[in-house]
C-alpha atoms as a PDB file:
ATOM      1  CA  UNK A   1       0.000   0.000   0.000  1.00  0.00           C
ATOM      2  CA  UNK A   2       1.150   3.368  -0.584  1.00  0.00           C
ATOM      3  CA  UNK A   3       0.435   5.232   2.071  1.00  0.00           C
ATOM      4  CA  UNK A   4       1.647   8.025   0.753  1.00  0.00           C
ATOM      5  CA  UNK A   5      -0.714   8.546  -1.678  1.00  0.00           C
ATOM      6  CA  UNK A   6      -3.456   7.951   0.381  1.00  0.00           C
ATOM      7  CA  UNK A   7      -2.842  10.410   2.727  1.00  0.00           C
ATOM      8  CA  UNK A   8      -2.764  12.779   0.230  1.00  0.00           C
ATOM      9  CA  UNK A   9      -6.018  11.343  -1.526  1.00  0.00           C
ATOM     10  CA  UNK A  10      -7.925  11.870   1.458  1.00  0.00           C
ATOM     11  CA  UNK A  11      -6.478  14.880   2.285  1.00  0.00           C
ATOM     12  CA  UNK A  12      -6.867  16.620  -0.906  1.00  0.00           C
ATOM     13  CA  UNK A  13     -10.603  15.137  -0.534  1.00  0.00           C
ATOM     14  CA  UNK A  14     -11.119  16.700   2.605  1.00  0.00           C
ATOM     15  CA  UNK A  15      -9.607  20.168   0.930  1.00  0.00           C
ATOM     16  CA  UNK A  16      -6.931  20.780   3.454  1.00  0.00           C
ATOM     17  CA  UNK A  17      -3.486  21.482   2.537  1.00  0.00           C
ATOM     18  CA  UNK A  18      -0.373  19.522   3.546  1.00  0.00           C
ATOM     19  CA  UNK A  19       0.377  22.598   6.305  1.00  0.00           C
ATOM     20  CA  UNK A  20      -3.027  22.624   8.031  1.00  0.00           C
ATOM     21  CA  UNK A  21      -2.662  18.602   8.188  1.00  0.00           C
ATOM     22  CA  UNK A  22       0.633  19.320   9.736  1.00  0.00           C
ATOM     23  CA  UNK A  23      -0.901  21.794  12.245  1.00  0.00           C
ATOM     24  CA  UNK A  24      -3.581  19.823  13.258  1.00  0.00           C
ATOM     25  CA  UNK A  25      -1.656  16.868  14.135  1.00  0.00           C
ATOM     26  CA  UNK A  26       1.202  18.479  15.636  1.00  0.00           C
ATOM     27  CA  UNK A  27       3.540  17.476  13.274  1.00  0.00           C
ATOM     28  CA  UNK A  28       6.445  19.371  11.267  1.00  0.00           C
ATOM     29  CA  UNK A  29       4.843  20.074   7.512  1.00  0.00           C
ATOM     30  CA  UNK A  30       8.030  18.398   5.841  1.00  0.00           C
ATOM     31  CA  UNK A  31       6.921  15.238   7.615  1.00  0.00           C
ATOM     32  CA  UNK A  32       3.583  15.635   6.118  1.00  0.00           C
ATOM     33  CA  UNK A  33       5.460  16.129   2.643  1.00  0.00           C
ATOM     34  CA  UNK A  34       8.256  12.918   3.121  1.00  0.00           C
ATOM     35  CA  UNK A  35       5.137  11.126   4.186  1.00  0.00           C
ATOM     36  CA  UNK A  36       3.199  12.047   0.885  1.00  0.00           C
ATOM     37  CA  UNK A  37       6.233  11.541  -1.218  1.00  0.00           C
ATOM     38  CA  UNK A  38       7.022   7.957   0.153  1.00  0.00           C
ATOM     39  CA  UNK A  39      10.259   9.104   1.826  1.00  0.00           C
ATOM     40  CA  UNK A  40       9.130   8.356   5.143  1.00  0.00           C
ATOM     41  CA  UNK A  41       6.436   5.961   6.792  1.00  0.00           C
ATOM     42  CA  UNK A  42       3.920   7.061   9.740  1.00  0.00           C
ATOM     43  CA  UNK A  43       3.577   6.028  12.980  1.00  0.00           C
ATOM     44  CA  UNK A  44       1.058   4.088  13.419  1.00  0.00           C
ATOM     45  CA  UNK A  45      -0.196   6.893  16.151  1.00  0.00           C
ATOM     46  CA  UNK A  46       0.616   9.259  13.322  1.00  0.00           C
ATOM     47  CA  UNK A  47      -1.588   7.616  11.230  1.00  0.00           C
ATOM     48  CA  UNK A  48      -4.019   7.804  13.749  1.00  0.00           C
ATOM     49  CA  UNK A  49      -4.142  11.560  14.502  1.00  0.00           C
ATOM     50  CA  UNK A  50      -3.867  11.859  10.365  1.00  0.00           C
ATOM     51  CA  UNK A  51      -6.792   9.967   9.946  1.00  0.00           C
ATOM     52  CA  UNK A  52      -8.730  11.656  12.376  1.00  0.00           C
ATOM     53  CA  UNK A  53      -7.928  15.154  11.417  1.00  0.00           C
ATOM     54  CA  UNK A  54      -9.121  14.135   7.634  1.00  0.00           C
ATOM     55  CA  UNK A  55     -12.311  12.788   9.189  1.00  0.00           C
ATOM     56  CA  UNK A  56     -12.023   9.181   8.233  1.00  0.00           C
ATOM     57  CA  UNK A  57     -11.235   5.877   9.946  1.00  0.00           C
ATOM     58  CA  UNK A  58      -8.207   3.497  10.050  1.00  0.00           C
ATOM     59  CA  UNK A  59     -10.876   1.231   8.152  1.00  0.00           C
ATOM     60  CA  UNK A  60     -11.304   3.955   5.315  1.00  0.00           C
ATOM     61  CA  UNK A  61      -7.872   4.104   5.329  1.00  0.00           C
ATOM     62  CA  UNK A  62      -6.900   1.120   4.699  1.00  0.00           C
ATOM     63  CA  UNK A  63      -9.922  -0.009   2.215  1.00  0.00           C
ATOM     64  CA  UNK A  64      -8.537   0.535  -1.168  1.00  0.00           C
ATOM     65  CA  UNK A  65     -12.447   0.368  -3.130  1.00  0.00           C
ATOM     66  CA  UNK A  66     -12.651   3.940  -1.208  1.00  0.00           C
ATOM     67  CA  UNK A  67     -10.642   5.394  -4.201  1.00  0.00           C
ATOM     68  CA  UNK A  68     -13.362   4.146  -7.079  1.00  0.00           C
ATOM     69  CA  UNK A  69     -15.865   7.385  -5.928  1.00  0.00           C
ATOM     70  CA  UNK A  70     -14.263  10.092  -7.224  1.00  0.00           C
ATOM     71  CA  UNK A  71     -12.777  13.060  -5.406  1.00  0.00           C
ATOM     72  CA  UNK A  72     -15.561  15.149  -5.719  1.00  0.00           C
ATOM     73  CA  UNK A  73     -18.120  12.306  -4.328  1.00  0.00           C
ATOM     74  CA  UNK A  74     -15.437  11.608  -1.150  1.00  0.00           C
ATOM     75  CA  UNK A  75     -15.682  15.417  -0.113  1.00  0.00           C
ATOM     76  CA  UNK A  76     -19.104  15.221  -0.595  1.00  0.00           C
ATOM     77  CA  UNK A  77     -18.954  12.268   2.174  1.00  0.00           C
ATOM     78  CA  UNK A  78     -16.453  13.996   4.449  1.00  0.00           C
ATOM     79  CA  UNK A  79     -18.648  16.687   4.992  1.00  0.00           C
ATOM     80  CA  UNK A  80     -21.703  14.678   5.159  1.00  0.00           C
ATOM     81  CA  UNK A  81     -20.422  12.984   8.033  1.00  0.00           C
ATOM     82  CA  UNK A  82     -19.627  16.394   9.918  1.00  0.00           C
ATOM     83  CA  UNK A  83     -23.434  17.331   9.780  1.00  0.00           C
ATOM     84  CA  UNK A  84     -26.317  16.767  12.617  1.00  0.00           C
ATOM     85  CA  UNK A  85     -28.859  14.501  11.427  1.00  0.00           C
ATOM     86  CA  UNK A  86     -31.734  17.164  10.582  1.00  0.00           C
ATOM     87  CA  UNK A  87     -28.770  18.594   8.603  1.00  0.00           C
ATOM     88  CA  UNK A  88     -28.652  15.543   6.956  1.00  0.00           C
ATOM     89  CA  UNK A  89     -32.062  15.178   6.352  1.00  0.00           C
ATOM     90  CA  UNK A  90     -32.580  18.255   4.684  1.00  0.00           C
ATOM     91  CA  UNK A  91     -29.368  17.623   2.429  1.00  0.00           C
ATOM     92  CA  UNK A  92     -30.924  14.256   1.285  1.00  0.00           C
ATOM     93  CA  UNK A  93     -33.991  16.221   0.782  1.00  0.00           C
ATOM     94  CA  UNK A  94     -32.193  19.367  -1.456  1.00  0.00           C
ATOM     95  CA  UNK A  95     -30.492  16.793  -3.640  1.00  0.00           C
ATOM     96  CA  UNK A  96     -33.441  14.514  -4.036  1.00  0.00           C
ATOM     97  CA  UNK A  97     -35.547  17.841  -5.311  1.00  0.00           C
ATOM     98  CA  UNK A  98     -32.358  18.465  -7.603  1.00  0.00           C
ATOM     99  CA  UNK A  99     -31.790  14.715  -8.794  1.00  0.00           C
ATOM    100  CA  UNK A 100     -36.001  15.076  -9.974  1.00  0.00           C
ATOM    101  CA  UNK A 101     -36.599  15.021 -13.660  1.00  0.00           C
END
């Protein structure tokens, strides 16, 4: 797995940039950036804090069919899963109306 890559996957999908990652984690951005590049691994508690700042699980992480929605589809997601459910009721709701012929 290249981890690597899906660090940045998610965190592009999320719309956060390599420094804010950094920040929120408490790590040095250039860790962030070996990381992404495949110069460096993370710890596992690394990985933990990384996935938890992007909003998504060790699971998601690790399930490679995650990357067959698009980017666009996986933001959608990651800020679905932020909202309350009557927020989420009247999302489903807007894009049912939308989806109508």
């Amino acid at each position: 797995m290249n981890y690597g890559q899906r660090i940045k996957f998610f965190r592009n999908t999320a719309g956060i940039s390599a420094n804010a990652l950094a920040k929120k984690v408490g790590l040095d951005p250039t860790t962030i950036y070996k990381i992404e590049a495949n110069d460096s691994k993370p710890s596992l508690g690394s990985l933990e804090s990384i996935c938890d700042a992007l909003g998504i699980s060790l699971a998601e992480f690790f399930t490679e069919e995650e990357q067959v929605l698009g980017p666009e589809i996986q933001r959608l997601l990651g800020t679905a899963k932020k909202l309350l459910p009557e927020q989420l009721e009247y999302l489903q709701k807007l894009l049912e109306s939308m989806s109508k012929d």
